[in-house]
Protein backbone atom coordinates (compact mmCIF):
# COMPACT_ATOMS: atom_id res chain seq x y z
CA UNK A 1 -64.42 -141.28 23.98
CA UNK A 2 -62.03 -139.20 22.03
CA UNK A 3 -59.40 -138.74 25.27
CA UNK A 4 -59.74 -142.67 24.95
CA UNK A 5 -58.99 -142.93 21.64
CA UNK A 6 -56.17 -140.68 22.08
CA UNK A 7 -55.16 -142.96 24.86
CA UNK A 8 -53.14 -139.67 27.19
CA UNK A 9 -54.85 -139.51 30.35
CA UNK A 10 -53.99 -137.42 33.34
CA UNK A 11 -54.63 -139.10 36.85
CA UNK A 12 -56.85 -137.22 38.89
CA UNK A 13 -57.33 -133.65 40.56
CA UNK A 14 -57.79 -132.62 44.19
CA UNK A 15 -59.90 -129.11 45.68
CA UNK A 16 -59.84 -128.70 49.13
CA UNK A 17 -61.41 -125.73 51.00
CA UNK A 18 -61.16 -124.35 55.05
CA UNK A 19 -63.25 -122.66 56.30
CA UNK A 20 -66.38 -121.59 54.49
CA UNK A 21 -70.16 -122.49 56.21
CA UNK A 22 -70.61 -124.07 52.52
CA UNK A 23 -67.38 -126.04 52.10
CA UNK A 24 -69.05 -129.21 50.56
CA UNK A 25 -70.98 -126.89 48.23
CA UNK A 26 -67.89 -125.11 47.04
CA UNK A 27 -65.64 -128.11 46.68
CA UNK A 28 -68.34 -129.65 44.38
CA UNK A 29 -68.14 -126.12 42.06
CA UNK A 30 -64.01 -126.38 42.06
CA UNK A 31 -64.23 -130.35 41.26
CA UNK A 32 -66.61 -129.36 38.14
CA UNK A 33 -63.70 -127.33 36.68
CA UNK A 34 -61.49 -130.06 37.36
CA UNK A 35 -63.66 -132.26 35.29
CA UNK A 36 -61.07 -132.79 32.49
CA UNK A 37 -58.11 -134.42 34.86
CA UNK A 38 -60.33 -137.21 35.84
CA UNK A 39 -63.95 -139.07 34.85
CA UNK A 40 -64.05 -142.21 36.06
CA UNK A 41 -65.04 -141.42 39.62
CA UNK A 42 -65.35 -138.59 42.31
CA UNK A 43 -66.00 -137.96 45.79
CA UNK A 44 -65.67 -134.98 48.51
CA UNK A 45 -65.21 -136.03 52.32
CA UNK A 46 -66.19 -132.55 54.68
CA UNK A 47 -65.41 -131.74 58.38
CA UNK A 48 -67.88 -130.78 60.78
CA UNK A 49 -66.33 -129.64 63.61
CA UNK A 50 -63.64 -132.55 63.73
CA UNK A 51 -65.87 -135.19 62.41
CA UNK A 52 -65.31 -136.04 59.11
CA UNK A 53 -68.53 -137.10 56.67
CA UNK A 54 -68.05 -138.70 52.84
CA UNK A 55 -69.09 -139.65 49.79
CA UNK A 56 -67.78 -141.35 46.65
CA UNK A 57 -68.95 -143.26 43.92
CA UNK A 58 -68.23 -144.25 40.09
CA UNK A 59 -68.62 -141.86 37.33
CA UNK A 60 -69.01 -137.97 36.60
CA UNK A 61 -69.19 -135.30 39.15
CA UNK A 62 -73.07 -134.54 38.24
CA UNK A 63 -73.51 -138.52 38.07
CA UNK A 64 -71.88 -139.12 41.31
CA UNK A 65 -73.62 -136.28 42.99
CA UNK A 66 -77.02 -136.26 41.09
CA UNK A 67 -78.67 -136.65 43.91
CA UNK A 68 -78.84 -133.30 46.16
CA UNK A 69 -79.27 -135.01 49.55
CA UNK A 70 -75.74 -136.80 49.04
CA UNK A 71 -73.73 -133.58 49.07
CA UNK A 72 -75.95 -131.37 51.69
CA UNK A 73 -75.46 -134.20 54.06
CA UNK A 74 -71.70 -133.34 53.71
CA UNK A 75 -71.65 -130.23 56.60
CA UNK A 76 -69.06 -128.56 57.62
CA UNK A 77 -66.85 -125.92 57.12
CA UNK A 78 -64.08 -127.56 55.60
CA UNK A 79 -63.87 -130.17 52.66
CA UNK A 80 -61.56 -131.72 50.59
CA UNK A 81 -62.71 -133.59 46.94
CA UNK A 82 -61.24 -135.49 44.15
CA UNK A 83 -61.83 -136.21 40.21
CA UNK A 84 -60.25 -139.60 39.74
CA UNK A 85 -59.05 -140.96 36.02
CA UNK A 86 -57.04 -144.57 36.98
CA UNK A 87 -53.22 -145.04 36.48
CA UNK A 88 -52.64 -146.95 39.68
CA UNK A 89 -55.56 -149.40 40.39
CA UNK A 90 -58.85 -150.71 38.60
CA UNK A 91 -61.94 -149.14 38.35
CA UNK A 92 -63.53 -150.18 41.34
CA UNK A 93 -65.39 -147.89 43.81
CA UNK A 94 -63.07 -148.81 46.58
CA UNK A 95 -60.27 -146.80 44.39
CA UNK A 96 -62.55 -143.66 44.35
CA UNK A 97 -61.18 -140.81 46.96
CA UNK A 98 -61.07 -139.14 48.87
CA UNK A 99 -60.16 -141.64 51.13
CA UNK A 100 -61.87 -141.81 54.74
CA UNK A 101 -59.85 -143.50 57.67
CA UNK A 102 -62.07 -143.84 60.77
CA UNK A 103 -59.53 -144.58 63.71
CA UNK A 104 -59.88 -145.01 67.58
CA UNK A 105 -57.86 -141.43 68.02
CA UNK A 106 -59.76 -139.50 64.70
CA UNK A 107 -60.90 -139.26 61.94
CA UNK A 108 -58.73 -138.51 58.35
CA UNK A 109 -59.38 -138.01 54.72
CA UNK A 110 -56.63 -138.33 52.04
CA UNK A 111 -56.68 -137.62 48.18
CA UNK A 112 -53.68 -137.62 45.86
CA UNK A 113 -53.06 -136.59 42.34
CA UNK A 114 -50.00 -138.47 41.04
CA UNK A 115 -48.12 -142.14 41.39
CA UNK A 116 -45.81 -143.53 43.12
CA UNK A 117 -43.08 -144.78 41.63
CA UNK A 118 -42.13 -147.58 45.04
CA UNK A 119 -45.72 -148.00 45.32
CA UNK A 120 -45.15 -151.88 44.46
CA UNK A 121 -42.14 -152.19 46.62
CA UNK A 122 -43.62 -150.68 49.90
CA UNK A 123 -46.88 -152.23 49.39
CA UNK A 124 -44.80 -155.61 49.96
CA UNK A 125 -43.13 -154.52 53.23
CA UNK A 126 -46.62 -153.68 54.49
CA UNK A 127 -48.49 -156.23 54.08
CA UNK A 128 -45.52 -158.69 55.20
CA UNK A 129 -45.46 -156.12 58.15
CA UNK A 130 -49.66 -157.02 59.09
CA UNK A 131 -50.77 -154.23 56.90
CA UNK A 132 -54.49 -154.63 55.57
CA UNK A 133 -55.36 -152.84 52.55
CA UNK A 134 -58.86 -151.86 51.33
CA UNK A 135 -57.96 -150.74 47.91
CA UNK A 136 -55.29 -151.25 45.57
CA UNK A 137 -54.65 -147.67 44.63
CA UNK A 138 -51.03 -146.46 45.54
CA UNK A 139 -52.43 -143.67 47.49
CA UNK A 140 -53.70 -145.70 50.62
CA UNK A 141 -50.15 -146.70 51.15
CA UNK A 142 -49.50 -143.20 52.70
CA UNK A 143 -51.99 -143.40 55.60
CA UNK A 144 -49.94 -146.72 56.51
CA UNK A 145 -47.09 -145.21 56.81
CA UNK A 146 -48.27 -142.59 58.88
CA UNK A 147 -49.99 -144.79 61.45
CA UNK A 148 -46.81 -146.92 61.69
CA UNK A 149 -45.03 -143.84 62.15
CA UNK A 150 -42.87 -143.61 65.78
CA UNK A 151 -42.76 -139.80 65.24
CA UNK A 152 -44.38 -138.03 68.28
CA UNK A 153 -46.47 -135.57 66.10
CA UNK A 154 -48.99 -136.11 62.92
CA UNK A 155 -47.43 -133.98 61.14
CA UNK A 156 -43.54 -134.89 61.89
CA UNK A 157 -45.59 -138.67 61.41
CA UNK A 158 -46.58 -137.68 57.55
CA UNK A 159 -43.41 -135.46 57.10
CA UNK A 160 -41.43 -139.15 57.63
CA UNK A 161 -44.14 -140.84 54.95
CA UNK A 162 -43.68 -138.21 52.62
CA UNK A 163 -39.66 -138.76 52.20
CA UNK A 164 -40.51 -142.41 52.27
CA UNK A 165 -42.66 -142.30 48.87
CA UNK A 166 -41.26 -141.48 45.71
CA UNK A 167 -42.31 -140.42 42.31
CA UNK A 168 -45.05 -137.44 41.63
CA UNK A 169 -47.38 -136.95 44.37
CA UNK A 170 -49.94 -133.83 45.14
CA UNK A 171 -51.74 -134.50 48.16
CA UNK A 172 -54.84 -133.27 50.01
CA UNK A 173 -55.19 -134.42 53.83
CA UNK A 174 -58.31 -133.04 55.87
CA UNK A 175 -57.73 -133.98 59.61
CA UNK A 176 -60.12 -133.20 62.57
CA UNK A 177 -58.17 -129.61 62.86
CA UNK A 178 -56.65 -129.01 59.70
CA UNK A 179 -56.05 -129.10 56.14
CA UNK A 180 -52.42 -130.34 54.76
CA UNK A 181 -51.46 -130.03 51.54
CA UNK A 182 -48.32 -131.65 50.12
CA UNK A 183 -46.21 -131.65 46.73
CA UNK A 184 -43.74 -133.90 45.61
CA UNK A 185 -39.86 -132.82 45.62
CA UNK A 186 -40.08 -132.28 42.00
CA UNK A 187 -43.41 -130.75 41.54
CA UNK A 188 -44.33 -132.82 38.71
CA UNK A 189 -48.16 -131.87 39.81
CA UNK A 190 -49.23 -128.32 39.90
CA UNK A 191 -50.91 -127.02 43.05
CA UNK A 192 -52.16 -123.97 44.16
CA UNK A 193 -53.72 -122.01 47.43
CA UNK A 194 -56.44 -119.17 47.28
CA UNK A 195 -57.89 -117.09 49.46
CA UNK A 196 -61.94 -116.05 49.23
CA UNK A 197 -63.84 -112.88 50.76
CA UNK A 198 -64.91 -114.81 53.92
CA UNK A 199 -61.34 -115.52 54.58
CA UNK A 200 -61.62 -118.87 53.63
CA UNK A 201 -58.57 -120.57 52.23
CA UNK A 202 -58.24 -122.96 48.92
CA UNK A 203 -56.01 -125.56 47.75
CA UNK A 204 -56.69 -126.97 43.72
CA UNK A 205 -54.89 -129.08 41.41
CA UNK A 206 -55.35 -125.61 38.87
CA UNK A 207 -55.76 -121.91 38.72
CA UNK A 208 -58.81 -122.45 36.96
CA UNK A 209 -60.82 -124.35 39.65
CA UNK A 210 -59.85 -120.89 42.19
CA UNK A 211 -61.50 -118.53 40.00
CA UNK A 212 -64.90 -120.43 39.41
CA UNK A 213 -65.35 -120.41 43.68
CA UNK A 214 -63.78 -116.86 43.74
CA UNK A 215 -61.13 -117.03 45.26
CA UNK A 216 -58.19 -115.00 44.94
CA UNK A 217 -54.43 -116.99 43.96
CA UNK A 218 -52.50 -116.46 46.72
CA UNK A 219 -49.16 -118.52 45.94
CA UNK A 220 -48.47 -122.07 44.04
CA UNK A 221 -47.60 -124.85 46.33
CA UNK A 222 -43.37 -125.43 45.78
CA UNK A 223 -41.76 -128.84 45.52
CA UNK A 224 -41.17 -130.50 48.96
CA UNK A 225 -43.81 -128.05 50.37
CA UNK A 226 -46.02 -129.03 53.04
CA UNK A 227 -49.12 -126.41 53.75
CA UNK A 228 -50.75 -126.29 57.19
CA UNK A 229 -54.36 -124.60 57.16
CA UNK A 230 -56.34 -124.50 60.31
CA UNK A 231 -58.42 -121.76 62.22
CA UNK A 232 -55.58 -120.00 63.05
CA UNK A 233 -54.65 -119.12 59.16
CA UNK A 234 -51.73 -120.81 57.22
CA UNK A 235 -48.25 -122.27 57.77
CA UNK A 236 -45.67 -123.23 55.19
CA UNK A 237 -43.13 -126.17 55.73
CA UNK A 238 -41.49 -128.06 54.41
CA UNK A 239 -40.38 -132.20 54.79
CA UNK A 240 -37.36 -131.87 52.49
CA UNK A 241 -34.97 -129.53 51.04
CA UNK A 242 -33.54 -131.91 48.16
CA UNK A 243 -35.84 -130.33 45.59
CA UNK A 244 -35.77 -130.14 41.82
CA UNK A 245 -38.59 -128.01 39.40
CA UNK A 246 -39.57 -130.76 37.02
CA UNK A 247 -42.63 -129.70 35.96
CA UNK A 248 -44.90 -132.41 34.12
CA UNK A 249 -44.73 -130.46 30.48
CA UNK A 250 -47.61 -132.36 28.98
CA UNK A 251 -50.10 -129.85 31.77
CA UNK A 252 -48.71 -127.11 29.25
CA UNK A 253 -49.40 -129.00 26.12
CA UNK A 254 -52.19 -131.03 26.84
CA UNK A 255 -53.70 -131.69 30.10
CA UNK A 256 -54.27 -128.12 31.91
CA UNK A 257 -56.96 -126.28 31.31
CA UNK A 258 -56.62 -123.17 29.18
CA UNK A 259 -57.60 -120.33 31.54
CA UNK A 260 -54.79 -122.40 34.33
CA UNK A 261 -51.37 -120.87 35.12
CA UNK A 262 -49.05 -123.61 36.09
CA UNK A 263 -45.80 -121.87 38.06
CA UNK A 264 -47.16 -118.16 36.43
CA UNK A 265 -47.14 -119.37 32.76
CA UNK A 266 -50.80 -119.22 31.37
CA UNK A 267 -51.86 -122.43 29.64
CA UNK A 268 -53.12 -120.70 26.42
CA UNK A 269 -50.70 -118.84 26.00
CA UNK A 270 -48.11 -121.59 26.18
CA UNK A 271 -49.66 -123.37 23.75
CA UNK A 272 -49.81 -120.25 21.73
CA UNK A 273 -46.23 -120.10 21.66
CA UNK A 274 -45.75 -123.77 20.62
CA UNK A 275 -47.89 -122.92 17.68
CA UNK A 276 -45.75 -119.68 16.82
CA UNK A 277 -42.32 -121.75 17.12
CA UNK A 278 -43.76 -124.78 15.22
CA UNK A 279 -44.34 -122.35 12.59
CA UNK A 280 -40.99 -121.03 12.28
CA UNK A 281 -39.77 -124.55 12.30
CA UNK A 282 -41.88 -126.50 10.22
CA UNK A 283 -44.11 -123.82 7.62
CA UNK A 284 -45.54 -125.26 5.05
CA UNK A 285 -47.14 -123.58 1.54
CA UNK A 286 -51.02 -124.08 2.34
CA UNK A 287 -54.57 -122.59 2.90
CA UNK A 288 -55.54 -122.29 6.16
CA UNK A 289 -54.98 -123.73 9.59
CA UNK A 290 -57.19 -125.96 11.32
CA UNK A 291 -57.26 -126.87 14.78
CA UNK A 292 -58.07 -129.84 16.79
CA UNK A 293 -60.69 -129.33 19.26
CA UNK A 294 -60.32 -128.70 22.02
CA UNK A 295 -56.78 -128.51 23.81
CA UNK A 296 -54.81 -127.89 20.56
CA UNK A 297 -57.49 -124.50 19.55
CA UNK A 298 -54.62 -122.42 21.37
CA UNK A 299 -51.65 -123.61 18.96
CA UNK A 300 -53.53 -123.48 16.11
CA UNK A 301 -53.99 -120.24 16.71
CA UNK A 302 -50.39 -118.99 17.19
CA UNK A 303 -49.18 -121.01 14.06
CA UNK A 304 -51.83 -119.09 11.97
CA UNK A 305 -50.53 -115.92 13.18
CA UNK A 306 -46.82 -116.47 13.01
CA UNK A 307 -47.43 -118.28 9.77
CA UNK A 308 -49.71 -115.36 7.94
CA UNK A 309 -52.08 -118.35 6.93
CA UNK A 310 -55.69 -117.93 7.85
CA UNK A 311 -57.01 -119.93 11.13
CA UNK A 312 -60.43 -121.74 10.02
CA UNK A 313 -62.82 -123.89 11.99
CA UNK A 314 -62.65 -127.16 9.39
CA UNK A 315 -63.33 -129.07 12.38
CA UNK A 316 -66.11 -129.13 14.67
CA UNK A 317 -66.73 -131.09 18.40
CA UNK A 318 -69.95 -132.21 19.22
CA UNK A 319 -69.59 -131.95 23.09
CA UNK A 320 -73.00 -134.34 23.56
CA UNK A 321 -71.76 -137.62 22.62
CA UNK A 322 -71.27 -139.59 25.43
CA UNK A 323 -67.71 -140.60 27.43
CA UNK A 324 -68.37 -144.28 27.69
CA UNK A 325 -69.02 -144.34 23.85
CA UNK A 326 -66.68 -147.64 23.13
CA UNK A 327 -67.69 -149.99 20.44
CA UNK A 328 -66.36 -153.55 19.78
CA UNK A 329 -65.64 -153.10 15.98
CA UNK A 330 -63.51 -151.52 14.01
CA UNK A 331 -66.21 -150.30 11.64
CA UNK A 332 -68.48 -149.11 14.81
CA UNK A 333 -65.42 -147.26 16.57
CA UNK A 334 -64.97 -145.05 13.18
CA UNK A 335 -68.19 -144.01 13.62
CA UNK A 336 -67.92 -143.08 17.02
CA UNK A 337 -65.16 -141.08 15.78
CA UNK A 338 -67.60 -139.42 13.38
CA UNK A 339 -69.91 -138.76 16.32
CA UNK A 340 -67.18 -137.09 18.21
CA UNK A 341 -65.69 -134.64 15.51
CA UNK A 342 -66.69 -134.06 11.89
CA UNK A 343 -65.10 -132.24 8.96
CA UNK A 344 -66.46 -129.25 8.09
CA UNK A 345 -66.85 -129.85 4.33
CA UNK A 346 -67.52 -126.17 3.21
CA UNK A 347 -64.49 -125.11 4.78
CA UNK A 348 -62.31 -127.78 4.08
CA UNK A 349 -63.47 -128.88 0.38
CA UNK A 350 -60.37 -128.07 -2.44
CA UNK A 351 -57.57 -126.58 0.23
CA UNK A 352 -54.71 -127.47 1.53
CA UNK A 353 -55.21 -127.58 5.29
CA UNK A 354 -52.46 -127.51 8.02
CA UNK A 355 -54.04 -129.31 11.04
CA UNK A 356 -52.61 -128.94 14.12
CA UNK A 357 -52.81 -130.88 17.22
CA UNK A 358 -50.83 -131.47 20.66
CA UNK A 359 -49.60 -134.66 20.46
CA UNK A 360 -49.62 -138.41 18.70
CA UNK A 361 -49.87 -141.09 20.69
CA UNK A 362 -50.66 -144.77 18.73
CA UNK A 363 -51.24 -142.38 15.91
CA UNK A 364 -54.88 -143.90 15.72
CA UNK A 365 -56.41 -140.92 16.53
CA UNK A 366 -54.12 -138.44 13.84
CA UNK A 367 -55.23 -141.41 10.86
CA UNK A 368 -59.07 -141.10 11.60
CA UNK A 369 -59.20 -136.96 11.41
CA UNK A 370 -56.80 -136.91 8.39
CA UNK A 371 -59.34 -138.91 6.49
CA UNK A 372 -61.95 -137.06 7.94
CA UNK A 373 -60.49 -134.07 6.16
CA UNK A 374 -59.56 -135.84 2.99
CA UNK A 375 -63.37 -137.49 3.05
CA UNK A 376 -64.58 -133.65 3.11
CA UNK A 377 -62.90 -132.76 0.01
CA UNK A 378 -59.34 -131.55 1.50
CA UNK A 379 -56.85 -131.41 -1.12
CA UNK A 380 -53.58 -131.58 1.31
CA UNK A 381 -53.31 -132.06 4.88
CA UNK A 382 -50.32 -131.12 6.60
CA UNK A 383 -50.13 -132.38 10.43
CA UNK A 384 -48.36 -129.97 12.78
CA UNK A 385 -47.87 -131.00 16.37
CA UNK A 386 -47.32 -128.91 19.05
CA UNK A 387 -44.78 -131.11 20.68
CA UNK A 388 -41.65 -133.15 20.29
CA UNK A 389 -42.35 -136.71 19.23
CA UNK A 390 -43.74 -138.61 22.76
CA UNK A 391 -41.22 -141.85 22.66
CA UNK A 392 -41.00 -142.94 26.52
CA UNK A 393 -43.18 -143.57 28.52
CA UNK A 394 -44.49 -141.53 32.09
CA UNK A 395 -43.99 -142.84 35.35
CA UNK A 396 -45.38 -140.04 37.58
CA UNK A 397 -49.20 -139.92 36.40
CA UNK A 398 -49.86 -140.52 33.24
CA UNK A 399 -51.06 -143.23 31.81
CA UNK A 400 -49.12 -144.38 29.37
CA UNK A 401 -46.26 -146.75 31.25
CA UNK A 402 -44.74 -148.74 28.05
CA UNK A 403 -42.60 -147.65 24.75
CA UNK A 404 -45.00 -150.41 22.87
CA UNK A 405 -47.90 -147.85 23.32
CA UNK A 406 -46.17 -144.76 21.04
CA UNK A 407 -46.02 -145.07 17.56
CA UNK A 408 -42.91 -142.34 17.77
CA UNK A 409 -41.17 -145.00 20.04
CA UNK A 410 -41.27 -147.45 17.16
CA UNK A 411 -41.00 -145.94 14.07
CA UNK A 412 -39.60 -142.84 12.28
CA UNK A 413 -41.67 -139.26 11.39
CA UNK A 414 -41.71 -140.22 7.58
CA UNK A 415 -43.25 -143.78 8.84
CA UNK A 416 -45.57 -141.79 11.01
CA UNK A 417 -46.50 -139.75 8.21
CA UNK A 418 -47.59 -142.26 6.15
CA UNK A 419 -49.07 -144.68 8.80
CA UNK A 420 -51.61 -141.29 9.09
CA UNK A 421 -51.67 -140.73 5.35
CA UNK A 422 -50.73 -136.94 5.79
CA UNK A 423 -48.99 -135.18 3.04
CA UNK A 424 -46.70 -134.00 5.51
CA UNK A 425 -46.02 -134.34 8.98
CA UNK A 426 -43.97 -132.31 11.64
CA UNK A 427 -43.43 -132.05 15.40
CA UNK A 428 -41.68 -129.07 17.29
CA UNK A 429 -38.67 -129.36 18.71
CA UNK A 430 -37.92 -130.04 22.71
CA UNK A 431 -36.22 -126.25 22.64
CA UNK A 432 -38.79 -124.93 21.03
CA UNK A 433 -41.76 -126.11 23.56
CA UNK A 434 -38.57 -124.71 26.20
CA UNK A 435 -38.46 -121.61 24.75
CA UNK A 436 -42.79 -121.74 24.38
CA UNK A 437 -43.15 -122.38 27.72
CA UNK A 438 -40.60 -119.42 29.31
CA UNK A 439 -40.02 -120.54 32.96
CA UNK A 440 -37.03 -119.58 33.75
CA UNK A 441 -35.96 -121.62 36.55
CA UNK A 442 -32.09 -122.50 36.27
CA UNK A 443 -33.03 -126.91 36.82
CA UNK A 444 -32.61 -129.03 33.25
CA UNK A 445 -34.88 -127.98 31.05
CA UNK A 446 -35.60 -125.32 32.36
CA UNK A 447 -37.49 -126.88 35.06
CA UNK A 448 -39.77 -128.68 32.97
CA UNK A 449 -39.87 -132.79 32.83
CA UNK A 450 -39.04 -133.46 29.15
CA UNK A 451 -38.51 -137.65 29.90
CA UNK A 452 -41.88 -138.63 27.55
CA UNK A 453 -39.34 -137.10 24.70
CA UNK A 454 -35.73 -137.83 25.90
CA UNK A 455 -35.53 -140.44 28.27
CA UNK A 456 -34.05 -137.88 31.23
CA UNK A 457 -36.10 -138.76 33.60
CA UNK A 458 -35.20 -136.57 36.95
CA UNK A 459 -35.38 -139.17 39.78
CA UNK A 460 -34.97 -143.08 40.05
CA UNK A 461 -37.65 -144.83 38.54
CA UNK A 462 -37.47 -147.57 41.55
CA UNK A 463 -40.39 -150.20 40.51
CA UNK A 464 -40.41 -149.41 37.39
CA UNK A 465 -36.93 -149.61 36.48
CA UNK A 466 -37.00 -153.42 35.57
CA UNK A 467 -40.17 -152.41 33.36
CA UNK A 468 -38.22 -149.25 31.99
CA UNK A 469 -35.33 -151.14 30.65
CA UNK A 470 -37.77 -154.45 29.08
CA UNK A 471 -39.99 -151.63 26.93
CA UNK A 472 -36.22 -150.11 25.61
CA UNK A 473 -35.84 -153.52 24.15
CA UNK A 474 -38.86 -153.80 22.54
CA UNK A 475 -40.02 -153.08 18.90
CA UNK A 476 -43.68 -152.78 17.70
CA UNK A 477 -45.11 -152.28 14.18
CA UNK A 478 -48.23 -149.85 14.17
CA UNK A 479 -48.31 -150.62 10.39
């Protein structure tokens, strides 16, 4: 409920795994860490020796799976598995991947983490080509592409679909002889390969989901990449040499997991940095810090040590209410609220608290823990975030598609400020989450995508353009 209030949701995440007696098994354990990219729906698809067996269905991993006959009927020694949040298509089963194909010459499974920025555009040409859809998730549109494919191979056949879609795109393909694994020119998604005891090898959307199956990081997945794992050990290809580091820079402030390294930059301490540099930038006379749980703990942090003020826990998470929680009143969704976090009162009560968090969206969110604090007896509340103002909107997996849905697209940080009825309010600066970040590749920014701040977005937007230009036009009072 609280990601949904906060209205920033990141896609989906893929774990795929060759060649371990227990591959369904261990692809359920790396899809549990993964829990946070996606919670609408799951599913893992395994091969036993070439034959492909799946399962999918709406809701949490443990939900989906609940039932321990569904995943030991998935043998095999390889498997590849998906947590799905929507961008690109409704809620429907149907959406849920990985997706099985079940053709005359084999079998194939396909999961992707991303969207596709032609998705619209070749979905057209298809179907006025005969194509027949089962879904209406951008991700199916690959497999028709590759089956219409003249190329004499599979993979010179998926090679030609992967220059033909465009936008951010981490794929997962399990075949009857091998695993593929495939990121988008730009590398907007991170991806990474491990390697276990057995010998087994590991692809994940993070770092994170690696450790928790044991396996050792090996090498990240680069932009145009394409990864070959079979029984004979690993290949790496490529299907295009016109690449660009862009980086999705919301994994750093938001999205990852803490204990992830995205491109050898650890999560936490990322977002320790953007704390440290937001207190350089923006310091403020006050109390103590105070943290919003759970992705902006790491920030808080650094701005109470590069600020000298002491870190406190003013605000608590209760980690049992439940994710559908979504009531049809205002009056019943501020309780829900309530539910989710409270104010610590004996913490809080007569100071003047600097709360930090990663990000404002509609600003909803920021309002409803401000009073919270000011309820509990706070005497100032200072907001820090952890990132430049978000005022466009993302077109490679996020969900948030229109300017009309950020309150920093609209109005100015003193309107902000008091539309959230802070005392103060301050954001850090797009060379400061640069600098916090430290990759040092030599692409714009440092190889980061910075377009939910600037604008600059690194490739055409294609579909979306039309869209793009309509939302620069429009104006929309949060007030």
């Amino acid at each position: 409920m609280f990601n949904e209030a906060k209205s920033l949701n990141e896609e989906c995440g893929v774990f795929g795994i060759w060649g371990h007696p227990e591959a369904s098994s261990v692809t359920y354990f790396g899809l549990h860490s993964l829990q946070h990219r996606g919670q609408e729906g799951a599913g893992i698809v395994s091969n036993e020796a070439g034959t492909l067996h799946g399962y999918r269905d709406l809701g949490l991993l443990s939900e989906v799976f609940k039932d321990e006959r569904q995943l030991t009927a998935l043998t095999g020694q390889a498997a590849i598995g998906h947590v799905r949040y929507a961008t690109a298509g409704n809620g429907s089963v149907d959406n849920i991947q990985p997706f099985l194909f079940k053709f005359f010459d084999g079998d194939i499974a396909l999961a992707h983490n991303g969207n596709l920025t032609n998705a619209k555009s070749l979905r057209t040409a298809l179907e006025e080509g005969g194509a027949i859809f089962h879904s209406n998730s951008d991700t199916e549109i690959l497999m028709h592409l590759i089956r219409r494919s003249q190329q004499s191979t599979f993979c010179a056949r998926l090679k030609e679909a992967l220059n033909t879609v465009k936008g951010g795109f981490a794929y997962l393909v399990l075949t009857e002889d091998a695993m593929i694994a495939a990121l988008d020119a730009n590398g907007f998604r991170p991806l990474s390969i491990g390697k276990m005891v057995n010998g087994a090898y590991v692809v994940a959307s993070e770092t994170c989901a690696l450790e928790v199956v044991g396996a050792e990081f090996i090498r990240d997945v680069q932009p145009g990449e394409l990864i070959i794992i079979n029984d004979e050990g690993i290949t790496i290809d490529s299907f295009t040499e016109d690449t660009q580091h862009s980086i999705c820079s919301m994994e750093y402030i938001y999205f990852a997991r803490p204990d992830s390294n995205i491109a050898g930059v650890n999560v936490h301490s990322a977002r320790k940095n953007m704390g440290r540099l937001l207190a350089k930038e923006a310091g403020v006379e006050a109390d103590m810090v105070v943290g919003v749980p759970n992705s902006s703990l790491s920030a808080a942090s650094g701005y109470a040590e590069a600020s000298g003020i002491p870190y406190e826990m003013g605000l608590v998470k209760n980690q049992y209410v439940a994710r559908t929680f979504i009531q049809p009143t205002q009056e019943l969704r501020e309780q829900g609220v309530r539910m989710k976090l409270s104010a610590v009162r004996g913490v809080v009560a007569g100071k003047r608290v600097i709360m930090v968090d990663d990000s404002i969206v509609r600003g909803t969110t920021s309002r409803r823990i401000v009073n919270l604090l000011k309820e509990a007896g706070a005497k100032e509340v200072h907001v820090r975030i952890a990132s430049p103002p978000l005022r466009y909107p993302c077109f490679y997996g996020i969900d948030i598609q229109t300017r009309k849905e950020l309150i920093a697209a609209n109005h100015t940080v003193e309107e902000i400020r008091e539309c959230i009825g802070a005392d103060s309010l301050a954001f850090l600066s797009e060379p400061g989450l640069i600098e916090a970040i430290g990759l040092d590749f030599a692409e714009p920014y440092s190889g980061l995508c910075m377009a939910y701040f600037n604008g600059d977005y690194p490739t055409p937007l294609y579909d979306y353009e039309e869209q793009y230009q309509a939302s620069l036009k429009e104006k929309v009072s949060f007030f």
